[in-house]
C-alpha atoms as a PDB file:
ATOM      1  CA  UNK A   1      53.239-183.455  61.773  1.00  0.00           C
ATOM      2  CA  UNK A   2      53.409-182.017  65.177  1.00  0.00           C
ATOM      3  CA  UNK A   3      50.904-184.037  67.835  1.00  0.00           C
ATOM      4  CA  UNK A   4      49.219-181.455  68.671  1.00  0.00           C
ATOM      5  CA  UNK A   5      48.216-180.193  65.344  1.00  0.00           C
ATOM      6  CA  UNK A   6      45.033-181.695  64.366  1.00  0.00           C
ATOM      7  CA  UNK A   7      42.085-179.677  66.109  1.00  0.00           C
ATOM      8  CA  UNK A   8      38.357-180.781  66.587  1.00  0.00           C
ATOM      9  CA  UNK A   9      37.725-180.738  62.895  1.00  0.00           C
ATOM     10  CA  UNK A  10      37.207-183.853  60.896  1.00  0.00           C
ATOM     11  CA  UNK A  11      40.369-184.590  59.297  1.00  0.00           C
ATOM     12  CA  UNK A  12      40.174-187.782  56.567  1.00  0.00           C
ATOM     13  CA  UNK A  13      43.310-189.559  56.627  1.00  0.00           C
ATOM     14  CA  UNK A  14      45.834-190.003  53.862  1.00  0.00           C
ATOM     15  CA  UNK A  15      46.938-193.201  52.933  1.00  0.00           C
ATOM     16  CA  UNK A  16      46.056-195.390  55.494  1.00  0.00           C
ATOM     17  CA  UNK A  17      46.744-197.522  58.088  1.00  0.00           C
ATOM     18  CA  UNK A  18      49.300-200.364  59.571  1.00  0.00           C
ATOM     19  CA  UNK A  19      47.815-203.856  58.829  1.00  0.00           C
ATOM     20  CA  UNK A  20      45.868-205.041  61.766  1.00  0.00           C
ATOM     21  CA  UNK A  21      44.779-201.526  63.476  1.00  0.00           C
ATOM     22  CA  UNK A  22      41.429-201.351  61.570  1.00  0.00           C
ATOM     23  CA  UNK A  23      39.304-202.888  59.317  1.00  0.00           C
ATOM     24  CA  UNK A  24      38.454-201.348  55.765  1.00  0.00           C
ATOM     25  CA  UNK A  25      35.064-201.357  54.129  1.00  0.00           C
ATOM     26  CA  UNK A  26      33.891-199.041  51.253  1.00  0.00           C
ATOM     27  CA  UNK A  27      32.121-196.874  53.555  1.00  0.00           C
ATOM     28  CA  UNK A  28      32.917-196.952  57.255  1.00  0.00           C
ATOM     29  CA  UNK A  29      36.503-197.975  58.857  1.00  0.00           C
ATOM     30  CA  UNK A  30      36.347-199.383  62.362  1.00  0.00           C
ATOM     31  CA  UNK A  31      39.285-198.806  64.857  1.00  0.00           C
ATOM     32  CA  UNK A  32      40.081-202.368  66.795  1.00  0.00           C
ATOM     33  CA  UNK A  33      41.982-201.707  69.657  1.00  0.00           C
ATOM     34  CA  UNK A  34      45.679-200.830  69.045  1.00  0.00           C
ATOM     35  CA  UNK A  35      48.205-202.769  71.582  1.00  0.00           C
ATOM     36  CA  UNK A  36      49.025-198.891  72.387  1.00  0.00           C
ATOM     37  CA  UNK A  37      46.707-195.609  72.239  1.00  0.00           C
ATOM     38  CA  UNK A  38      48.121-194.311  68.628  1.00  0.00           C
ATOM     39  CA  UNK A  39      44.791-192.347  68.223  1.00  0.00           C
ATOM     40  CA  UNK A  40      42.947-189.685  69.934  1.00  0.00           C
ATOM     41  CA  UNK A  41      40.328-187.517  69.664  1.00  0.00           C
ATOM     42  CA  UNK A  42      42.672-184.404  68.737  1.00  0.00           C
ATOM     43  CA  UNK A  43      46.410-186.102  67.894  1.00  0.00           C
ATOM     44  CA  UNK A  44      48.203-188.322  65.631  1.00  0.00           C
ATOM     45  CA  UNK A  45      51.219-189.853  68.012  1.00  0.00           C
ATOM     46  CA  UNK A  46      54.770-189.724  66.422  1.00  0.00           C
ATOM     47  CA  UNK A  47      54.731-193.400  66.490  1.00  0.00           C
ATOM     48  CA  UNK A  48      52.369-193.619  62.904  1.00  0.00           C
ATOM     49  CA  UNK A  49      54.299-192.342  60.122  1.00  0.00           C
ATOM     50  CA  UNK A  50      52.544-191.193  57.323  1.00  0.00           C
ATOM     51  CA  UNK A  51      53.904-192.717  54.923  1.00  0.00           C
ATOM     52  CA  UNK A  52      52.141-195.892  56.636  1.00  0.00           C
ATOM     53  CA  UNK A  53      48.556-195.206  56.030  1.00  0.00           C
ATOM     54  CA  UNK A  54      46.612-196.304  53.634  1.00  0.00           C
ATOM     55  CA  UNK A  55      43.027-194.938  52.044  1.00  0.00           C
ATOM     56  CA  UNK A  56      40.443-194.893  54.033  1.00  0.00           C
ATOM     57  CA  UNK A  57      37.044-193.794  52.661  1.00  0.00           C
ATOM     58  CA  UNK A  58      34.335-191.507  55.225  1.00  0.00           C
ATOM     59  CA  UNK A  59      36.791-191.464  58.645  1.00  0.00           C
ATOM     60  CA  UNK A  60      38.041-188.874  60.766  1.00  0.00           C
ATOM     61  CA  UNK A  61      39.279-188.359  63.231  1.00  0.00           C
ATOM     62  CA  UNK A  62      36.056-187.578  65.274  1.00  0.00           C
ATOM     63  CA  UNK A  63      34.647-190.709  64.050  1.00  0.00           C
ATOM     64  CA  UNK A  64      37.384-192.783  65.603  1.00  0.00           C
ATOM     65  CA  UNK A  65      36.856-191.011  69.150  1.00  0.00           C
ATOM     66  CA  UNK A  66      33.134-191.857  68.749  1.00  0.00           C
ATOM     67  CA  UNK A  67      34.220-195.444  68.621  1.00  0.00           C
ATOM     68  CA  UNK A  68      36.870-195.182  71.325  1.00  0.00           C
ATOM     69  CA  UNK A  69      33.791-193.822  73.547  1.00  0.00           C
ATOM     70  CA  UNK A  70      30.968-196.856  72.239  1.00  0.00           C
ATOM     71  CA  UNK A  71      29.517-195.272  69.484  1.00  0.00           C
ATOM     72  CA  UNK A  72      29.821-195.662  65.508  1.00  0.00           C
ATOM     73  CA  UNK A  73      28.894-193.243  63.000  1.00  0.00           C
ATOM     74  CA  UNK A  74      27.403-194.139  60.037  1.00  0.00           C
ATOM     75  CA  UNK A  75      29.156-191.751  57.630  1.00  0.00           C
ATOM     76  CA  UNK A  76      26.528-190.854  55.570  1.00  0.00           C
ATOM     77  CA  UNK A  77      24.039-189.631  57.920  1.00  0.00           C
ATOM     78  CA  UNK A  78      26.071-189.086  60.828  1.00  0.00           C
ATOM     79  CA  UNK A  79      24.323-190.808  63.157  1.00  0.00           C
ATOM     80  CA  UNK A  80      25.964-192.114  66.104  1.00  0.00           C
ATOM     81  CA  UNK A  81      24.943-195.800  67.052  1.00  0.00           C
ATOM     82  CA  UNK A  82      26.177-197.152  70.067  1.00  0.00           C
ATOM     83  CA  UNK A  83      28.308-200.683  69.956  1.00  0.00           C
ATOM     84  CA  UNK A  84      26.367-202.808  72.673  1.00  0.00           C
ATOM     85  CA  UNK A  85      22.470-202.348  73.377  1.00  0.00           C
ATOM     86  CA  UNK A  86      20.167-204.140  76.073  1.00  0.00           C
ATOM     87  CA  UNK A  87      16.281-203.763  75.257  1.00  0.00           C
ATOM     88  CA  UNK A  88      13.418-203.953  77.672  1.00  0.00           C
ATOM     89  CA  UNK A  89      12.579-207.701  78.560  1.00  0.00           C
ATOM     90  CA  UNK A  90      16.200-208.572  77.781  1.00  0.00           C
ATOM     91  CA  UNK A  91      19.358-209.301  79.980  1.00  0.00           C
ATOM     92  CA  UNK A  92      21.838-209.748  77.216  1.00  0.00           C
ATOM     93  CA  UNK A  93      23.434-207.172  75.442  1.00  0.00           C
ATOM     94  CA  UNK A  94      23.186-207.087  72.125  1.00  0.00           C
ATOM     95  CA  UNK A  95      26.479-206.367  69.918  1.00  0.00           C
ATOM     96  CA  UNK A  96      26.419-203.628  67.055  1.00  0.00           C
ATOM     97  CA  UNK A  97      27.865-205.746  63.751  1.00  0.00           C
ATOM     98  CA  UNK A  98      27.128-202.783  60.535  1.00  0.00           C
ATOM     99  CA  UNK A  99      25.821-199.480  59.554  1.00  0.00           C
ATOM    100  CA  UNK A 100      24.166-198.243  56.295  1.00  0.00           C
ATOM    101  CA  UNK A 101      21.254-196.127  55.054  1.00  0.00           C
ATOM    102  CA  UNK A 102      18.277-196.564  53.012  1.00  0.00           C
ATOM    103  CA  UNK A 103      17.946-193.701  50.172  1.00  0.00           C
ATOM    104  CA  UNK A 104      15.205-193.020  48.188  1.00  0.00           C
ATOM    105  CA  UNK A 105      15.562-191.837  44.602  1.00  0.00           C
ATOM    106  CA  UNK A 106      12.794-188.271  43.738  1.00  0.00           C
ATOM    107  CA  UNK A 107      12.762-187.145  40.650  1.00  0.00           C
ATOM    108  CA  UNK A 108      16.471-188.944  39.770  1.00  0.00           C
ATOM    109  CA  UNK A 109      17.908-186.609  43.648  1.00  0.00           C
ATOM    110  CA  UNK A 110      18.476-189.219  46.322  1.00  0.00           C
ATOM    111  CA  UNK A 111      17.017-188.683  49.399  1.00  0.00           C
ATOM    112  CA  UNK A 112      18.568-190.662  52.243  1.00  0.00           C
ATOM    113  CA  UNK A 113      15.518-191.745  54.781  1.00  0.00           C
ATOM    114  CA  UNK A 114      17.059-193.358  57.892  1.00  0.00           C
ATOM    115  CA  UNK A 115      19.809-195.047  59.232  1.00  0.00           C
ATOM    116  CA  UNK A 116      20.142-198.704  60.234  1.00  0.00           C
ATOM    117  CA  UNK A 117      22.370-200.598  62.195  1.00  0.00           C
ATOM    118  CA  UNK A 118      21.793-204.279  62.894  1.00  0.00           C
ATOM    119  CA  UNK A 119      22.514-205.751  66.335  1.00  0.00           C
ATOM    120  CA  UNK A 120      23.135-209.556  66.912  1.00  0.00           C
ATOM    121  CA  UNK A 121      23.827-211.800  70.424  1.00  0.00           C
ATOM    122  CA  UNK A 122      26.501-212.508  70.054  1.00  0.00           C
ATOM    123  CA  UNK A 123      26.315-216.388  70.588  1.00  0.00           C
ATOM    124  CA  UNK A 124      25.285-216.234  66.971  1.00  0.00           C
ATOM    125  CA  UNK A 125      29.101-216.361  66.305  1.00  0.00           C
ATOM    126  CA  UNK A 126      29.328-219.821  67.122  1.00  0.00           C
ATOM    127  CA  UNK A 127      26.854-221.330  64.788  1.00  0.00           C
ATOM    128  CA  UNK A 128      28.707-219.685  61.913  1.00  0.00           C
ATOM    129  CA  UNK A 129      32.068-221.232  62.454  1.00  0.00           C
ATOM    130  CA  UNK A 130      31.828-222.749  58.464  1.00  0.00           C
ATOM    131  CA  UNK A 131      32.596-219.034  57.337  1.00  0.00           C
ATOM    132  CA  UNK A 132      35.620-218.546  59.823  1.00  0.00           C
ATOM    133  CA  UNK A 133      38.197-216.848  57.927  1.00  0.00           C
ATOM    134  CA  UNK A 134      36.203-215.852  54.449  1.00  0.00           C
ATOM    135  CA  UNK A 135      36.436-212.269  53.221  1.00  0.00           C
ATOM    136  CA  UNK A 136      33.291-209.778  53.373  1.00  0.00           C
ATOM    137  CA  UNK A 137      32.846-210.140  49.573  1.00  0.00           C
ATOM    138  CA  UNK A 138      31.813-213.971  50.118  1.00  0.00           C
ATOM    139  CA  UNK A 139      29.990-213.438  53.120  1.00  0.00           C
ATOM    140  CA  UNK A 140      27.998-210.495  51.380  1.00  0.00           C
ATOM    141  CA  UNK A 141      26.937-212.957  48.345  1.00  0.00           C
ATOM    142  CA  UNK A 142      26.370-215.952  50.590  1.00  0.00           C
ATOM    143  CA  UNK A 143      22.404-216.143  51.305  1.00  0.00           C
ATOM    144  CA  UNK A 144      22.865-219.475  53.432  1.00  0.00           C
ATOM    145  CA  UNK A 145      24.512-217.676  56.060  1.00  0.00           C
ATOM    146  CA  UNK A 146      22.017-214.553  56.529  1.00  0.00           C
ATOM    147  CA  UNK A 147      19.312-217.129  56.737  1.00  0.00           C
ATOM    148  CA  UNK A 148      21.470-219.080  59.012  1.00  0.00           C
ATOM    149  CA  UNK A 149      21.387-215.452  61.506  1.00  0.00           C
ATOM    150  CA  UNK A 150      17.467-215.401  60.557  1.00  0.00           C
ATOM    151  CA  UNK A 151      17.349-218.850  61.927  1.00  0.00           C
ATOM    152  CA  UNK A 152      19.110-218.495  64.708  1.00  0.00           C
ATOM    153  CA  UNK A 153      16.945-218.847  68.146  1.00  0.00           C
ATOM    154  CA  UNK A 154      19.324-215.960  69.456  1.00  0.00           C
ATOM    155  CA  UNK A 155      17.803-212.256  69.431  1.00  0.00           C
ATOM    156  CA  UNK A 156      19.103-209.945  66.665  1.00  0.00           C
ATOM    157  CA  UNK A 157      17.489-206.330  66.183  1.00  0.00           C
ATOM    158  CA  UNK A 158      17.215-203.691  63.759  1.00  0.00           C
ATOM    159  CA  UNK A 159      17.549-200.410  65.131  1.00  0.00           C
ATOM    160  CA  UNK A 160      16.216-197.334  62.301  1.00  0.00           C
ATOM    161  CA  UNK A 161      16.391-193.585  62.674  1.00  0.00           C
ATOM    162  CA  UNK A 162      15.189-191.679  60.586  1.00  0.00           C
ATOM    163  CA  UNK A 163      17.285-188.468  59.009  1.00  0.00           C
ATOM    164  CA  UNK A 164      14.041-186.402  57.942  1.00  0.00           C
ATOM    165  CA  UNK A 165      10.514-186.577  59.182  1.00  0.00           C
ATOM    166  CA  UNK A 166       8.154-188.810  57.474  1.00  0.00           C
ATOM    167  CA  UNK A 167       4.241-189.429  57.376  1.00  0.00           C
ATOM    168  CA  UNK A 168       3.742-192.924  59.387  1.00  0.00           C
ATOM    169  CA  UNK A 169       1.093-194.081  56.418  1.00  0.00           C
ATOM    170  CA  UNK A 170       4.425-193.060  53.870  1.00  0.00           C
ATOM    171  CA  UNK A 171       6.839-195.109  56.092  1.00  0.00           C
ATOM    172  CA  UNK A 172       4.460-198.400  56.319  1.00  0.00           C
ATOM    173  CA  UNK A 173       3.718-197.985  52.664  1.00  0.00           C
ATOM    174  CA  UNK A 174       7.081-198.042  51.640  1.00  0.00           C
ATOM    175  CA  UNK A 175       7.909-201.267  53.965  1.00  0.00           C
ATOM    176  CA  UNK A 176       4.897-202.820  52.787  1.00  0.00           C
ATOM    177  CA  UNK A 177       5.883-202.014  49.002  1.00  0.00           C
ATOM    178  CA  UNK A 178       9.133-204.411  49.815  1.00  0.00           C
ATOM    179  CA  UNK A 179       7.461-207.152  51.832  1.00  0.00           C
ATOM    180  CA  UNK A 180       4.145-208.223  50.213  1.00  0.00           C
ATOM    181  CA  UNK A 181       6.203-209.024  46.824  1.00  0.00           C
ATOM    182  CA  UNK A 182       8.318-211.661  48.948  1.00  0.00           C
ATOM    183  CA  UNK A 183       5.262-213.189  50.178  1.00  0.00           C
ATOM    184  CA  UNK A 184       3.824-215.488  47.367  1.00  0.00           C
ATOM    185  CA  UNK A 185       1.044-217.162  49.210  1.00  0.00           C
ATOM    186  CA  UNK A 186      -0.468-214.857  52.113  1.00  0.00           C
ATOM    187  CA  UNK A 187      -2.573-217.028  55.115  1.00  0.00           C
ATOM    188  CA  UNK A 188      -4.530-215.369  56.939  1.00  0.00           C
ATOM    189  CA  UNK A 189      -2.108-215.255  59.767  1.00  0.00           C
ATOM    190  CA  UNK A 190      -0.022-213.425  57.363  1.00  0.00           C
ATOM    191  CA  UNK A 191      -2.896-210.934  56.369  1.00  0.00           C
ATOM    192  CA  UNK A 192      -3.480-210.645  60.709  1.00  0.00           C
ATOM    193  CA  UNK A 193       0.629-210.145  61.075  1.00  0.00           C
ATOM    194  CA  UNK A 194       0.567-207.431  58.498  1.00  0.00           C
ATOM    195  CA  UNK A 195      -2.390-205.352  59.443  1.00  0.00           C
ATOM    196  CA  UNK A 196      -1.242-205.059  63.067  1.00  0.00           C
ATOM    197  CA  UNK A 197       2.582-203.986  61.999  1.00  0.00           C
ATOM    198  CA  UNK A 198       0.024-201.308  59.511  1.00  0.00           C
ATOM    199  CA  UNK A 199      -1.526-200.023  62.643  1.00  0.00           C
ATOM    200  CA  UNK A 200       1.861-199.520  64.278  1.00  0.00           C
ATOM    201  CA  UNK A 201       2.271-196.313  61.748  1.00  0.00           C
ATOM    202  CA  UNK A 202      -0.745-195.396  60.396  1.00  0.00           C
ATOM    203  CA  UNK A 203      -1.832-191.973  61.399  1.00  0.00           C
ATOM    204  CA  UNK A 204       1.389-191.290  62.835  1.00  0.00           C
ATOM    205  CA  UNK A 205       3.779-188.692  62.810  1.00  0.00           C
ATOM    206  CA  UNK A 206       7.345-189.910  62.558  1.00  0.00           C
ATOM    207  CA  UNK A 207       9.805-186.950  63.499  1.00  0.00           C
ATOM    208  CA  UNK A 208      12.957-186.775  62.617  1.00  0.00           C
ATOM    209  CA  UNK A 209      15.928-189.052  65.387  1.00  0.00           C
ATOM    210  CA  UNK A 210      12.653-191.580  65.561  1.00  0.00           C
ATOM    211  CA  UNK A 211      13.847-194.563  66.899  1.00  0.00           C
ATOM    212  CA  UNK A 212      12.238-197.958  65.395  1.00  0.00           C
ATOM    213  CA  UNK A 213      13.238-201.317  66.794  1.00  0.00           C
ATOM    214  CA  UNK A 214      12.845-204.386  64.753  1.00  0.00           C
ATOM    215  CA  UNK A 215      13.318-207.386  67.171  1.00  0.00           C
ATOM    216  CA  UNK A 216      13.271-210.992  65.918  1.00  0.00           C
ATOM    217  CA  UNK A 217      13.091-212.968  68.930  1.00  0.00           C
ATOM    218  CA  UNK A 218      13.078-216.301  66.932  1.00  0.00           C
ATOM    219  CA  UNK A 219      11.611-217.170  63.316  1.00  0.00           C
ATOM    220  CA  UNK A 220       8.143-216.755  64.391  1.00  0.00           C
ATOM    221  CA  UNK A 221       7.970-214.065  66.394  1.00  0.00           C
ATOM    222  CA  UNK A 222       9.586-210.387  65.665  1.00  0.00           C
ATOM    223  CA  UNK A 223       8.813-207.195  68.383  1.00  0.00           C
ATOM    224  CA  UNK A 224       8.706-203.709  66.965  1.00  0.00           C
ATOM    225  CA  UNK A 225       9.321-200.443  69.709  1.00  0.00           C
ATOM    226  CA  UNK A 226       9.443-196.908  68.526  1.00  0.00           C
ATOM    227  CA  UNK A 227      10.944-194.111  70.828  1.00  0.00           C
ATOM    228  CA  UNK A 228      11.971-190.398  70.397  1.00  0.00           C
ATOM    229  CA  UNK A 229      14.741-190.472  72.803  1.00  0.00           C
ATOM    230  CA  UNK A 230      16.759-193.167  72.379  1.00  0.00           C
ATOM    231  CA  UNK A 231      16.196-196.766  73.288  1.00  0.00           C
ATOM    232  CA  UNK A 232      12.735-197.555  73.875  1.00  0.00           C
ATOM    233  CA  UNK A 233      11.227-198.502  77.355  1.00  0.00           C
ATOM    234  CA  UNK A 234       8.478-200.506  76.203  1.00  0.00           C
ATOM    235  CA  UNK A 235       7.286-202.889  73.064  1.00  0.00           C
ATOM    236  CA  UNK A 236       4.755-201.370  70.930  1.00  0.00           C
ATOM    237  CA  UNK A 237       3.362-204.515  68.819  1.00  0.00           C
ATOM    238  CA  UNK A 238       4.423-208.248  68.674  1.00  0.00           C
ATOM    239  CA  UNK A 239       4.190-209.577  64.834  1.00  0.00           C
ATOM    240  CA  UNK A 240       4.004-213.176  64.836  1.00  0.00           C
ATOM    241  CA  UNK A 241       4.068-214.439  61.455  1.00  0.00           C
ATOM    242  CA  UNK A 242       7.595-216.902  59.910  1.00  0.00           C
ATOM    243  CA  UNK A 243       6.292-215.369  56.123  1.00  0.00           C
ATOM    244  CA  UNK A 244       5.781-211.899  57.314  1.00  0.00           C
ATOM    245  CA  UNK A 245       9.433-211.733  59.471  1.00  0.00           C
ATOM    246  CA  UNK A 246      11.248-213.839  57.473  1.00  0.00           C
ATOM    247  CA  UNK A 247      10.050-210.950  54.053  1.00  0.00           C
ATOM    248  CA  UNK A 248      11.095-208.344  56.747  1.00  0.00           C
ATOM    249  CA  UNK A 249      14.789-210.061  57.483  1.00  0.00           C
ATOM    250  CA  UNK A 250      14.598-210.325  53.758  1.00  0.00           C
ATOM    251  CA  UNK A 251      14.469-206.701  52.210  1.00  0.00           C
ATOM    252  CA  UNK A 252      17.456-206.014  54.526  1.00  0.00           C
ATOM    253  CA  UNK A 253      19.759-209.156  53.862  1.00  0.00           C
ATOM    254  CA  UNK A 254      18.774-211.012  50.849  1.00  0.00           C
ATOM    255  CA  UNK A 255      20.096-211.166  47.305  1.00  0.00           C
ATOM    256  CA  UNK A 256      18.237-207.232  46.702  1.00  0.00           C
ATOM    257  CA  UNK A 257      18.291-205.655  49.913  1.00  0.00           C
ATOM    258  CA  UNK A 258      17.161-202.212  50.285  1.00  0.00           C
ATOM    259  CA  UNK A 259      19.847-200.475  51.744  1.00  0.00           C
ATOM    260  CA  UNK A 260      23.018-202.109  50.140  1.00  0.00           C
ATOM    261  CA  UNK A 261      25.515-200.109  52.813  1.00  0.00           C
ATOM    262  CA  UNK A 262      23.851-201.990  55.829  1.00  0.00           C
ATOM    263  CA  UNK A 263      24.442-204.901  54.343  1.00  0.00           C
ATOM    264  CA  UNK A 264      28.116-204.435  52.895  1.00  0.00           C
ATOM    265  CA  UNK A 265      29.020-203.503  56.630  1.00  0.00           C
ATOM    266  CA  UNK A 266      27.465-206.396  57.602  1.00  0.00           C
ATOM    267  CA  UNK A 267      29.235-208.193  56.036  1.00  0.00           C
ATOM    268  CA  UNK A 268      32.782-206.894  57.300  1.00  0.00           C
ATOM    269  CA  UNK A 269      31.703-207.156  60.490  1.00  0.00           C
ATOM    270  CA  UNK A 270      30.668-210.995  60.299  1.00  0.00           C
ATOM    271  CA  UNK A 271      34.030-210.998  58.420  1.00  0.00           C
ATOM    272  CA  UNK A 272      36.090-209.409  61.670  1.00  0.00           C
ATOM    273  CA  UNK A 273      33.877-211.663  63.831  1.00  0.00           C
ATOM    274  CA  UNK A 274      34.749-214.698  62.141  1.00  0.00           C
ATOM    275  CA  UNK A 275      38.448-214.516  61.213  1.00  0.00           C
END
């Protein structure tokens, strides 16, 4: 293949790759930094053969520029989250670690609703060392160590945007549908926690490339932001509540989670994190 003969056009890759220039999940393949620049946005260099790749689900080469320039694309949706991301009120940067997408099944068609990526300080690494070196598939089944992250007195946030517009009532009532069930015993803090994240959306028109922030600041205490442009400049409701978060953290990373992708690439990240 001549170097010059891939255009702008998403080109998936036949068999795939030499062993240690990316990482292989189902649905997304992340790029870690060659020793030499083997890929660009519009050539394959001479110096991959092939014959050396091997299958790589959802990648292009667009997708691997996006990386290149701090962004990954969530293959289903396309959309383009970046790698680090500082919210207001914070100095650290928080570090992307998965991708996915929640889908919702009309009438037996799947719908796909938003996007998700989950962002972690990265000091979280070290209190995980006990899973150094495990695949994704026993990270993925191993509930200790997502409650471990939910734990953890280190920020981690949930950035979703959405793919399609959606009534705010619809959105809450949806969320609400998966968190009340994991709440067995609501206190009236609980009840107070949930009606104020219920005024967040009611009434409210959620366009489609709405940004919503889930922040959990520590165990107790989760902020939620929602922009239009990108990330948000201010903080639109604190929800202090461990039952209320904790069901929240839950419906994304527990044993049923609501969008399996997210937490598959999850997963390989901790996994790439922790080798």
């Amino acid at each position: 293949m001549a170097a010059d003969a891939v255009n702008s056009t998403p080109l998936r890759l036949p068999s795939a790759i030499p062993t240690g220039k990316w990482n292989y999940n189902p649905r997304v393949c992340l790029l870690t930094k060659p020793s030499t620049p083997t890929v660009s946005l519009y050539k394959i260099q001479s110096t991959f053969s092939l014959n050396n790749f091997r299958f790589c689900s959802n990648l292009s080469l667009k997708a691997s520029s996006s990386l290149a320039s701090g962004y990954v694309e969530e293959p289903s949706t396309n959309v383009k989250f970046p790698t680090s991301l500082t919210l207001p009120g914070f100095s650290t940067s928080l570090s992307l670690l998965g991708t996915g997408y929640r889908e919702k099944i009309f009438a037996i068609i799947g719908v796909k609703v938003y996007a998700a990526g989950l962002y972690i300080n990265p000091s979280i690494s070290n209190e995980l060392n006990a899973w150094r070196g495990r695949p994704a598939a026993a990270i993925q089944e191993d509930s200790s160590l997502f409650n471990i992250i939910f734990q953890s007195p280190s920020e981690k946030s949930l950035q979703i945007v959405l793919v399609r517009d959606v009534d705010g009532k619809t959105f809450w009532d949806a969320l609400d549908d998966a968190i009340s069930p994991r709440i067995k015993a609501p206190t009236p803090v609980d009840e107070s926690a949930l009606s104020t994240f219920r005024s967040i959306f009611q009434g409210r028109s959620l366009k489609k490339g709405t940004f919503i922030f889930l922040t959990w600041l520590e165990p107790t205490k989760m902020l939620v932001s929602i922009s239009v442009d990108g990330p948000p400049t201010g903080i639109e409701a604190t929800i202090e509540s461990n039952n209320v978060i904790s069901a929240l953290f839950d419906v994304f990373f527990g044993d049923s989670p609501v969008s399996p992708t997210l937490k598959a690439s999850v997963a390989t990240g901790l996994a790439g994190v922790l080798k």
